[in-house]
C-alpha atoms as a PDB file:
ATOM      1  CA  UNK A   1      53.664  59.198  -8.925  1.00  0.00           C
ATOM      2  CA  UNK A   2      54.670  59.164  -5.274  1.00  0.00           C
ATOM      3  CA  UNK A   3      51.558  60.051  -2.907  1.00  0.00           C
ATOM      4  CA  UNK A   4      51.191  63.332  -0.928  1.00  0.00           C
ATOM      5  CA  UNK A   5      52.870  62.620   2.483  1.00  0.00           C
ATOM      6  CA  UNK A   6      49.882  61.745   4.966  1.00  0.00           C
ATOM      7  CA  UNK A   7      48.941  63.878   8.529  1.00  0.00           C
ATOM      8  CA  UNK A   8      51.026  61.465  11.160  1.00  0.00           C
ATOM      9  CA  UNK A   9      48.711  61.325  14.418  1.00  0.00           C
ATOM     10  CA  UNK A  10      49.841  59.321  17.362  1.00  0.00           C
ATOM     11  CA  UNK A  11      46.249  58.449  19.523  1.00  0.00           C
ATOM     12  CA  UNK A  12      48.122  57.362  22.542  1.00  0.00           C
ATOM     13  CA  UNK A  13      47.974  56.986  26.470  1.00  0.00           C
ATOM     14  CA  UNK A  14      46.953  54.528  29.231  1.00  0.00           C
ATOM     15  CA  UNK A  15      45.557  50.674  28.053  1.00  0.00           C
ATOM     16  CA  UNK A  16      41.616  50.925  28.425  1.00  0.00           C
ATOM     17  CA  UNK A  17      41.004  54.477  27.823  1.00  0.00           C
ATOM     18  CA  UNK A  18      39.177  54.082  24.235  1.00  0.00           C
ATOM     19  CA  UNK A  19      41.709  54.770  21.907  1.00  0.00           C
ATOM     20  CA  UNK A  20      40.607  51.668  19.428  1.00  0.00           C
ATOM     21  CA  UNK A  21      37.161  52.958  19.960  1.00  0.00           C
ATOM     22  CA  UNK A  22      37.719  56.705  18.985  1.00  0.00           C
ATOM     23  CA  UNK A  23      40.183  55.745  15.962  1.00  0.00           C
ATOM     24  CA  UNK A  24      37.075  53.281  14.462  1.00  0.00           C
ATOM     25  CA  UNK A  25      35.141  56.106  14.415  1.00  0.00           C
ATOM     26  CA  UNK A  26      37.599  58.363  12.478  1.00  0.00           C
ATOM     27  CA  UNK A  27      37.620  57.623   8.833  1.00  0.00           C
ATOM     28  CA  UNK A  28      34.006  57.969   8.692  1.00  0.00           C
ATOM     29  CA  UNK A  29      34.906  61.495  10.101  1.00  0.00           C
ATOM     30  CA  UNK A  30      37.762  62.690   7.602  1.00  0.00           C
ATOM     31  CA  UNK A  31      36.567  60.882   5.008  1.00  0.00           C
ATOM     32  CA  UNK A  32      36.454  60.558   1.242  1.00  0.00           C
ATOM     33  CA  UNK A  33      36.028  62.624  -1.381  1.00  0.00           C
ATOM     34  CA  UNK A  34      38.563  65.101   0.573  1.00  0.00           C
ATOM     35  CA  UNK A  35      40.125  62.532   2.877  1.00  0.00           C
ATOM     36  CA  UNK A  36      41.695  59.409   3.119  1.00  0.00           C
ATOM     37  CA  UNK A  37      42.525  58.112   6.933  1.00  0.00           C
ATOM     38  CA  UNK A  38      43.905  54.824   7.749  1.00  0.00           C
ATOM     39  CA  UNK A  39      44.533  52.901  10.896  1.00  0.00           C
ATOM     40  CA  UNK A  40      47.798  51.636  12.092  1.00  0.00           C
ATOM     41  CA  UNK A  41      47.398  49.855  15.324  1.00  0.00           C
ATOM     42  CA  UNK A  42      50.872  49.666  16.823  1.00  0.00           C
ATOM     43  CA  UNK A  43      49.680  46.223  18.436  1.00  0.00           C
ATOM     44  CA  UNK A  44      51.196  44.715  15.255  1.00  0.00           C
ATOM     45  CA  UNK A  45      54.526  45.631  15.874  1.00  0.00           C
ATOM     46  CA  UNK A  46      54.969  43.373  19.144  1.00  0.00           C
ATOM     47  CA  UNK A  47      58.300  41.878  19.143  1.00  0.00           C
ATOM     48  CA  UNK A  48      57.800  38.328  19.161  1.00  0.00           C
ATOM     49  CA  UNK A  49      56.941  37.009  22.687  1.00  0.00           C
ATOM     50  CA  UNK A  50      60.295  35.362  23.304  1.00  0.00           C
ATOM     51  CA  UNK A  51      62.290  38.549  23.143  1.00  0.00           C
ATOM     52  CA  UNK A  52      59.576  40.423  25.715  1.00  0.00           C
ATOM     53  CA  UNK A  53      60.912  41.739  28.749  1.00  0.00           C
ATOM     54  CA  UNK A  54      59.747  40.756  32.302  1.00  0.00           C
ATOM     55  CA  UNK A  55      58.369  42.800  34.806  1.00  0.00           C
ATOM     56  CA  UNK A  56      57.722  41.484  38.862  1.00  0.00           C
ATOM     57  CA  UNK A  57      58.248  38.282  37.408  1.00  0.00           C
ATOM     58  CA  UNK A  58      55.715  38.748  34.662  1.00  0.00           C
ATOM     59  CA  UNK A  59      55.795  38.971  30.408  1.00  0.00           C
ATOM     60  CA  UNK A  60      55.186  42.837  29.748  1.00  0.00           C
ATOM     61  CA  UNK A  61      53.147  43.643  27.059  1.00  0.00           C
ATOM     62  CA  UNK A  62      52.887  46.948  27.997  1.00  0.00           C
ATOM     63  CA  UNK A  63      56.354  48.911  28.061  1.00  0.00           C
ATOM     64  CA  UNK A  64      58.472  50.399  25.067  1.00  0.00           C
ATOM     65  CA  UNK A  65      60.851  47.478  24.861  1.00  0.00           C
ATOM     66  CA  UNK A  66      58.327  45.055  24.102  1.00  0.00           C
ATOM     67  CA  UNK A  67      57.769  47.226  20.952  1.00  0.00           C
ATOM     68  CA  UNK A  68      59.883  47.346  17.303  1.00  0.00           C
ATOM     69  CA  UNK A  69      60.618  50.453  17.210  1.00  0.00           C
ATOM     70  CA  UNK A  70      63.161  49.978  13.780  1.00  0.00           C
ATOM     71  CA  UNK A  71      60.036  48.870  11.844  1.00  0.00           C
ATOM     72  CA  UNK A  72      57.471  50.546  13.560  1.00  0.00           C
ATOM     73  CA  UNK A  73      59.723  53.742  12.470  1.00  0.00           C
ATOM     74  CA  UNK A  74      60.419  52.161   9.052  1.00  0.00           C
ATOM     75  CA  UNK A  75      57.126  51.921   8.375  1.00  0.00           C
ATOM     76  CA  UNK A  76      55.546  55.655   9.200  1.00  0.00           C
ATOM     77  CA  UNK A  77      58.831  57.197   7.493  1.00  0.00           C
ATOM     78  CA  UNK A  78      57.690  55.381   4.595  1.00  0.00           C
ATOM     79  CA  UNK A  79      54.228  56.613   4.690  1.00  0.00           C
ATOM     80  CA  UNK A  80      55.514  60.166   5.609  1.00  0.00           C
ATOM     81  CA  UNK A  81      57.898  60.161   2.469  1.00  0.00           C
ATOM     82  CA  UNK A  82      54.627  59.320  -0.023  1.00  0.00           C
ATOM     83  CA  UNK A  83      55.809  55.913  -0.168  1.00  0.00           C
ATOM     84  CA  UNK A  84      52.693  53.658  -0.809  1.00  0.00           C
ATOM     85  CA  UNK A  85      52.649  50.450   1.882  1.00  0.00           C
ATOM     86  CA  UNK A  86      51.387  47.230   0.216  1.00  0.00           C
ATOM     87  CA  UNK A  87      49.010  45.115   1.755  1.00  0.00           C
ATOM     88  CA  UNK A  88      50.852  42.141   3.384  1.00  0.00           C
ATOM     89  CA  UNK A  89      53.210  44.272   4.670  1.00  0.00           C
ATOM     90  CA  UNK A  90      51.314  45.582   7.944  1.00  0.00           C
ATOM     91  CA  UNK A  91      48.107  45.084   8.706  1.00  0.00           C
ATOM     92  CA  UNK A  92      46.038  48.627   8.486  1.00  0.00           C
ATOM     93  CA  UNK A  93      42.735  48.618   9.241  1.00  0.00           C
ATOM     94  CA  UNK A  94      40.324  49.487   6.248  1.00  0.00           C
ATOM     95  CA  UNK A  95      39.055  52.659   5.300  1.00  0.00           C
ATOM     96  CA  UNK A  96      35.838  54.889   5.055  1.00  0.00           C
ATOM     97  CA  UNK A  97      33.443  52.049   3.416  1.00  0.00           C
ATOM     98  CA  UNK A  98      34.497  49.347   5.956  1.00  0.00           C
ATOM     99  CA  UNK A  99      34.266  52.053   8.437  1.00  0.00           C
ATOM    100  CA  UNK A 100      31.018  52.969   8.140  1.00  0.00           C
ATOM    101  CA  UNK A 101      29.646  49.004   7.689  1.00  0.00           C
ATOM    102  CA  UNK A 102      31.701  48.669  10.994  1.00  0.00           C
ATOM    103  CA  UNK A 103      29.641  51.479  12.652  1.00  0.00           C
ATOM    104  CA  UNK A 104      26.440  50.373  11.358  1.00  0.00           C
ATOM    105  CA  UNK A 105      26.963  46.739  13.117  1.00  0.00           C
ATOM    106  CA  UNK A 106      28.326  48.312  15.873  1.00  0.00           C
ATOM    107  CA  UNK A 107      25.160  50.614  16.855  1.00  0.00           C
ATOM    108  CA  UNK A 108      23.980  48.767  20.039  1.00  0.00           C
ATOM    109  CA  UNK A 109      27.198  50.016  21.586  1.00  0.00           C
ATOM    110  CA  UNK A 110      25.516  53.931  21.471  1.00  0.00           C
ATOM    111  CA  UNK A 111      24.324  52.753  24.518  1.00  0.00           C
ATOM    112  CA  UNK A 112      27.576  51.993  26.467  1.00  0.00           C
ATOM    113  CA  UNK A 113      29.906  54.742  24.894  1.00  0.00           C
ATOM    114  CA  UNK A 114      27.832  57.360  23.809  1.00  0.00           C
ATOM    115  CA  UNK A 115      29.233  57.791  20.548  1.00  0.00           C
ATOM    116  CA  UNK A 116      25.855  57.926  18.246  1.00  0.00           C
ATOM    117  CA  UNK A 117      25.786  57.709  13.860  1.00  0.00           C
ATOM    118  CA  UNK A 118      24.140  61.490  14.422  1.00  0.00           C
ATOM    119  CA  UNK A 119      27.089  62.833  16.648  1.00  0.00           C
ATOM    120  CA  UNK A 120      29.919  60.888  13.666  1.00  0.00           C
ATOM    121  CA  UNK A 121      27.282  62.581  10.550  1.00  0.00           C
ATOM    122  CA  UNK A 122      28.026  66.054  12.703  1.00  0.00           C
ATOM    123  CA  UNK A 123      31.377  65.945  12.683  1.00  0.00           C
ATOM    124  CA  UNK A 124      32.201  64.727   9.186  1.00  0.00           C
ATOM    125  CA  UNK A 125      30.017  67.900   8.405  1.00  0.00           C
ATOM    126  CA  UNK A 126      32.394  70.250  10.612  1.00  0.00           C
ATOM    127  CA  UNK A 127      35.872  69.044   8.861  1.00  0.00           C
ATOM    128  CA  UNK A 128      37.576  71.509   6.472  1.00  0.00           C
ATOM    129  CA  UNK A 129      37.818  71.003   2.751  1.00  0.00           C
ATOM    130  CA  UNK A 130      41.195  70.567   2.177  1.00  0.00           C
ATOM    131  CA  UNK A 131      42.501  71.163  -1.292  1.00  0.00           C
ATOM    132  CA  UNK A 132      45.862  69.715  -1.734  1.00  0.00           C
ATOM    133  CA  UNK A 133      47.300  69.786  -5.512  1.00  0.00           C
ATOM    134  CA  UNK A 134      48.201  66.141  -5.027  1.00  0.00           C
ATOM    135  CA  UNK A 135      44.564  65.044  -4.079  1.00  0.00           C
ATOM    136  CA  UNK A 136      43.612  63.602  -0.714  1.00  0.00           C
ATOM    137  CA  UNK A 137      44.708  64.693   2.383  1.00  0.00           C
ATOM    138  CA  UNK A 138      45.963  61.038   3.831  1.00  0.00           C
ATOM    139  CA  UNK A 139      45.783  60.471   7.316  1.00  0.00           C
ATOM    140  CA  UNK A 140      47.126  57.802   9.475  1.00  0.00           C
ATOM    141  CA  UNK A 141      46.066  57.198  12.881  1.00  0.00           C
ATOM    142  CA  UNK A 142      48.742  55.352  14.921  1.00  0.00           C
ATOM    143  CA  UNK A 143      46.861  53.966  17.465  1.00  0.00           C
ATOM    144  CA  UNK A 144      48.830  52.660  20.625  1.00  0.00           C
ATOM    145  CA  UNK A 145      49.559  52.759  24.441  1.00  0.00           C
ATOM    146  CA  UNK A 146      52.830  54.109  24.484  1.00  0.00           C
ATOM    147  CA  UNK A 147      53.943  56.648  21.038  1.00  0.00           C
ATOM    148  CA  UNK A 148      55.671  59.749  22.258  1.00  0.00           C
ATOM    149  CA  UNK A 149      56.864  59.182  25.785  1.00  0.00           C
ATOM    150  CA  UNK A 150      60.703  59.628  26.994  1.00  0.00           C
ATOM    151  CA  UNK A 151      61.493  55.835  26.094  1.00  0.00           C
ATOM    152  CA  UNK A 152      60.422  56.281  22.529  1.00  0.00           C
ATOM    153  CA  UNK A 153      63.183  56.950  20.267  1.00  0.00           C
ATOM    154  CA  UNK A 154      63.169  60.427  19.109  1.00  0.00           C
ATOM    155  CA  UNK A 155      63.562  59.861  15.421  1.00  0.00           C
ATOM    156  CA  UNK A 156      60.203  58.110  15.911  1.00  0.00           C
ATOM    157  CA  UNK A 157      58.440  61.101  17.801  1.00  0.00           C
ATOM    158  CA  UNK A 158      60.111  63.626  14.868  1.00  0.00           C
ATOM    159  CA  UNK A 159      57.325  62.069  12.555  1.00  0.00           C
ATOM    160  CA  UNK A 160      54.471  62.472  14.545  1.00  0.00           C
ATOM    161  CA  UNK A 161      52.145  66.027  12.877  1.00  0.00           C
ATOM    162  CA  UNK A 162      49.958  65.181  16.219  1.00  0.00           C
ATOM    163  CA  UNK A 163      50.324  63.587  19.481  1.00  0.00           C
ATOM    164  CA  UNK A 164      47.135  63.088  21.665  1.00  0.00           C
ATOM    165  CA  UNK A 165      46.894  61.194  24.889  1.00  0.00           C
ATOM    166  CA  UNK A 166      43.948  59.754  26.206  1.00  0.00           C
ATOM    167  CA  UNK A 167      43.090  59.542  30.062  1.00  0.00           C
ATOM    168  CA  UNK A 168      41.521  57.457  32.289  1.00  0.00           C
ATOM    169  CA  UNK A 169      41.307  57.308  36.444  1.00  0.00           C
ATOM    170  CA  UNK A 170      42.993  54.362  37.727  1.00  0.00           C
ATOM    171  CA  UNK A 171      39.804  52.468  39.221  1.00  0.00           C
ATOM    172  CA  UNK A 172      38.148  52.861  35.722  1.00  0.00           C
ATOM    173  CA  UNK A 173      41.558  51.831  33.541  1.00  0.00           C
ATOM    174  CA  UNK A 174      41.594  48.783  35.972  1.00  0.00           C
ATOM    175  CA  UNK A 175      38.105  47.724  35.356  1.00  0.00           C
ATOM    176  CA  UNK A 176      38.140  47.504  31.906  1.00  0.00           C
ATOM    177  CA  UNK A 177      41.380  46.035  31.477  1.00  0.00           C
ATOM    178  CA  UNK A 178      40.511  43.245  33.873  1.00  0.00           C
ATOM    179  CA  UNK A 179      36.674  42.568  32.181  1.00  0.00           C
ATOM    180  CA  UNK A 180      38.808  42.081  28.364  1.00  0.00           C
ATOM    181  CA  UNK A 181      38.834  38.382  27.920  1.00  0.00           C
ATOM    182  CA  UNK A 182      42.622  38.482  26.130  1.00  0.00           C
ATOM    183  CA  UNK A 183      44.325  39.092  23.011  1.00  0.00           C
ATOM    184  CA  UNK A 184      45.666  37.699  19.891  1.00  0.00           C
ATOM    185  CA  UNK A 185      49.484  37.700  19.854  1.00  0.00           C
ATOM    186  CA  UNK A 186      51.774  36.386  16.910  1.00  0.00           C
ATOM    187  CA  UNK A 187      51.922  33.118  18.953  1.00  0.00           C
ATOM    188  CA  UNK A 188      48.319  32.887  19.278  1.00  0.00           C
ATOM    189  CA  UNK A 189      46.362  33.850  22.700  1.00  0.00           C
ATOM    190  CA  UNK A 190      47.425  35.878  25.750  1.00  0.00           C
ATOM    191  CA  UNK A 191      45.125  36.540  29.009  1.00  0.00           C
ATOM    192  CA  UNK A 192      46.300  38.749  31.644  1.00  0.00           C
ATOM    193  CA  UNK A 193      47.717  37.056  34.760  1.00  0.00           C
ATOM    194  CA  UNK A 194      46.292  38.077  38.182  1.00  0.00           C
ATOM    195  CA  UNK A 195      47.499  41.078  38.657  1.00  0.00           C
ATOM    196  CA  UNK A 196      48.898  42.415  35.570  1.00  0.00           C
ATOM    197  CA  UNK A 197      47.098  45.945  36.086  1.00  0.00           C
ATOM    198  CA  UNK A 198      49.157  46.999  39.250  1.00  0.00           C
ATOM    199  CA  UNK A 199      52.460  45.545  38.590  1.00  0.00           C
ATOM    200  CA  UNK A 200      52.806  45.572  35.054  1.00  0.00           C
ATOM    201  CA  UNK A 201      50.211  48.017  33.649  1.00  0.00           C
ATOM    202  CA  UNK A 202      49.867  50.693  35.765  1.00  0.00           C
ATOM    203  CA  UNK A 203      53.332  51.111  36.971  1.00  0.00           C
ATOM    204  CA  UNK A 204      54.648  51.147  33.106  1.00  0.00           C
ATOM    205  CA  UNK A 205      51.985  53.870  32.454  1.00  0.00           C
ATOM    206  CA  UNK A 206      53.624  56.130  35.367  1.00  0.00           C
ATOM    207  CA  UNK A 207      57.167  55.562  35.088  1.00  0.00           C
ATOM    208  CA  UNK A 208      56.468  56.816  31.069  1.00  0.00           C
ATOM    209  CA  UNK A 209      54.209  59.920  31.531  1.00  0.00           C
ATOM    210  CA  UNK A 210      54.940  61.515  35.157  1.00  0.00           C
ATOM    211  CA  UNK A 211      56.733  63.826  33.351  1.00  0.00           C
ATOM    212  CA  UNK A 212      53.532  65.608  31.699  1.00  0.00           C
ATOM    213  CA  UNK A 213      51.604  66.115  35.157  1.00  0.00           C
ATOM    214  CA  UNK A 214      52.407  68.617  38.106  1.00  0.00           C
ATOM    215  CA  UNK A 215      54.724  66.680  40.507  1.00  0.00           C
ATOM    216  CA  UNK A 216      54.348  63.616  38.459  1.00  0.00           C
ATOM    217  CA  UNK A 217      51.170  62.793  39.809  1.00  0.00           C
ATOM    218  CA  UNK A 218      49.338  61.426  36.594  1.00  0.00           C
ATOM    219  CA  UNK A 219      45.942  61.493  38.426  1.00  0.00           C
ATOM    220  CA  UNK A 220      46.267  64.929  38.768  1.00  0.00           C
ATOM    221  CA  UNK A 221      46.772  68.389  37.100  1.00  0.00           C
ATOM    222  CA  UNK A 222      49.226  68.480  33.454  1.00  0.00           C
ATOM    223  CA  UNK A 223      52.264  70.785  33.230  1.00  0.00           C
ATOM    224  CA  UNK A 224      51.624  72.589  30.184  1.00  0.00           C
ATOM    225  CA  UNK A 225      55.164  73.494  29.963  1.00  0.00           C
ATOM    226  CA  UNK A 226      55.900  70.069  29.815  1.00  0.00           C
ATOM    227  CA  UNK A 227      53.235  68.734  26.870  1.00  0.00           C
ATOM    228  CA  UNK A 228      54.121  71.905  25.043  1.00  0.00           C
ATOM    229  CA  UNK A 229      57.574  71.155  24.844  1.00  0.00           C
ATOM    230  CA  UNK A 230      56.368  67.567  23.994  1.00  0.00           C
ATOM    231  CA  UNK A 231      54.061  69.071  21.422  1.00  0.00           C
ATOM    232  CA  UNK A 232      51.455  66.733  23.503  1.00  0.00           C
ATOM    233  CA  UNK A 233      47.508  67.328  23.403  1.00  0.00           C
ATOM    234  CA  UNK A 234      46.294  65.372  26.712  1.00  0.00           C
ATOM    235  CA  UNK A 235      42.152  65.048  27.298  1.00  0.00           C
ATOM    236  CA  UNK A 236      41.212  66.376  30.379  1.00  0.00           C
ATOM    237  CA  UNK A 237      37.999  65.651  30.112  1.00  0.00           C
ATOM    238  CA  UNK A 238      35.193  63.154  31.070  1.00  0.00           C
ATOM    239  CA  UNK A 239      35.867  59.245  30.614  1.00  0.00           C
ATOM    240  CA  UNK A 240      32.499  57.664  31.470  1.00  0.00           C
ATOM    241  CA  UNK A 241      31.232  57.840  27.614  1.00  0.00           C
ATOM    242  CA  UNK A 242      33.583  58.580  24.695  1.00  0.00           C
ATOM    243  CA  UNK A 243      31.301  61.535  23.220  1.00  0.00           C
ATOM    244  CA  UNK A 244      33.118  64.198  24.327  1.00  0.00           C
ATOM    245  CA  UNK A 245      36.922  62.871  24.054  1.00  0.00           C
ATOM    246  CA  UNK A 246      35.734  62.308  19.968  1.00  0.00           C
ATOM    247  CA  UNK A 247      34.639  66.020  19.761  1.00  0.00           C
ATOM    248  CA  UNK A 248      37.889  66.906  21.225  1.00  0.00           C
ATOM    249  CA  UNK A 249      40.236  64.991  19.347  1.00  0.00           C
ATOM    250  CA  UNK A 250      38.351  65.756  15.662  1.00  0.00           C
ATOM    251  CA  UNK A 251      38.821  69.404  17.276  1.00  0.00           C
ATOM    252  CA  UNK A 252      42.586  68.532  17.399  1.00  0.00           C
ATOM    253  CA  UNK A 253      42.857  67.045  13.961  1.00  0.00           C
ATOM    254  CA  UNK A 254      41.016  69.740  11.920  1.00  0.00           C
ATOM    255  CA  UNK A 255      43.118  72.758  13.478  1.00  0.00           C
ATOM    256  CA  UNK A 256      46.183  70.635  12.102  1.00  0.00           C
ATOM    257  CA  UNK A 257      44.597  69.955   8.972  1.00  0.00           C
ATOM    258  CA  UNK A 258      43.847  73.814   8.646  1.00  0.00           C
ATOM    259  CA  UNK A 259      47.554  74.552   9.255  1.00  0.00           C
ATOM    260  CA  UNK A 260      48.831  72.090   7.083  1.00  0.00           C
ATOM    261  CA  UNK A 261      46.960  73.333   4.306  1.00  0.00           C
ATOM    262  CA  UNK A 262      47.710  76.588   4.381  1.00  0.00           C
END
């Protein structure tokens, strides 16, 4: 028996702003015996480095091309449809038990992002009941820097139920992208190059999302019109803990679970 089509939601926005850190908190949020949330990280969806495009003479990691969008698309069409995706095939990230093991270990960061197990235990409490005929409401988080701007391909953007954006000033983005040591890639280890933030980062990040701020000015005030056309949620809010952006996007994710349910 095919599975009830998950909740889509795309947690997307500038590199650095906590999006990995929110989405670990989330299926210990919307969690079993009324939900089942899992964790896509688009990061696995790289094309392979050789077909990357350059940008001020640089490898860009961080623009839609250097995405696969045909799988990528393949793959959430096939969770949308109640398709079940075998293990092997991607590489979500585990659910509600692994999640909560994960936070446990994880509880000296309180400190730096403000995200504590009493503020996670108070939201779980806050989430809906849902009760769908076909059992769980399944949730996948799609966690990634760039899911529903005007490079995306709008089939893809069609199967997003959510689309959230987080934000970050540019002095704060910058420091935290520089202090991460590097990444895994398919061919093993990449580090940033000097300068990677302001001519590869940062100028991706504007030419993509101008169009949801006043004037284009990302830094500066959204045009509603704009994100509601979109169907875009962006955080407004504080980015020196993570507290506050988790209240707000659980906020956004139960009012969509209430209207899916009804």
């Amino acid at each position: 028996m095919p599975y009830p089509p998950p909740l889509v939601v795309a947690l997307s926005g500038l590199s650095s702003t906590g999006k990995s850190t929110i989405a670990a908190h989330l299926p210990s949020i919307f969690c079993p015996p009324f939900y089942s949330l899992t964790i896509l990280h688009v990061d696995e969806f790289y094309k392979p480095e050789v077909r990357l495009p350059y940008r001020e003479g640089l490898l860009d990691w961080d623009c839609a091309a250097s995405l696969d969008w045909p799988r990528l698309e393949q793959t959430v069409r096939r969770w949308k449809n109640g398709d079940e995706i075998k293990e092997g095939e991607v590489n979500p990230q585990p659910q509600f038990e692994e999640a909560v093991a994960a936070e446990r270990q994880g509880e000296k960061a309180e400190e730096k992002n403000g995200i504590t197990r009493a503020l996670v235990e108070q939201l779980r409490s806050q989430v809906p009941v849902t009760g769908l005929e076909g059992g769980l409401q399944r949730i996948v988080i799609l966690d990634g820097f760039l899911l529903f701007t005007p490079s995306v391909p709008a089939t893809f953007r069609s199967l997003l139920n959510l689309k959230i954006m987080l934000r970050a000033p540019y002095a704060e983005a910058k420091r935290r992208r520089e202090g991460r040591s590097g990444y895994t890639t398919m061919e093993g280890w990449w580090e940033d190059p000097p300068g990677y933030f302001d001519k590869v980062v940062w100028p991706n990040y504007v030419e993509e999302n101008r169009g949801f701020f006043v004037g284009g000015e990302v830094e500066g005030k959204v045009d509603e019109e704009a994100c509601e056309r979109e169907g875009a949620k962006v955080w407004m809010g504080r980015t020196d803990g993570l507290q506050e952006a988790l209240r707000w996007v659980v906020g956004m994710m139960r009012k969509t679970v209430e209207v899916n349910s009804l």
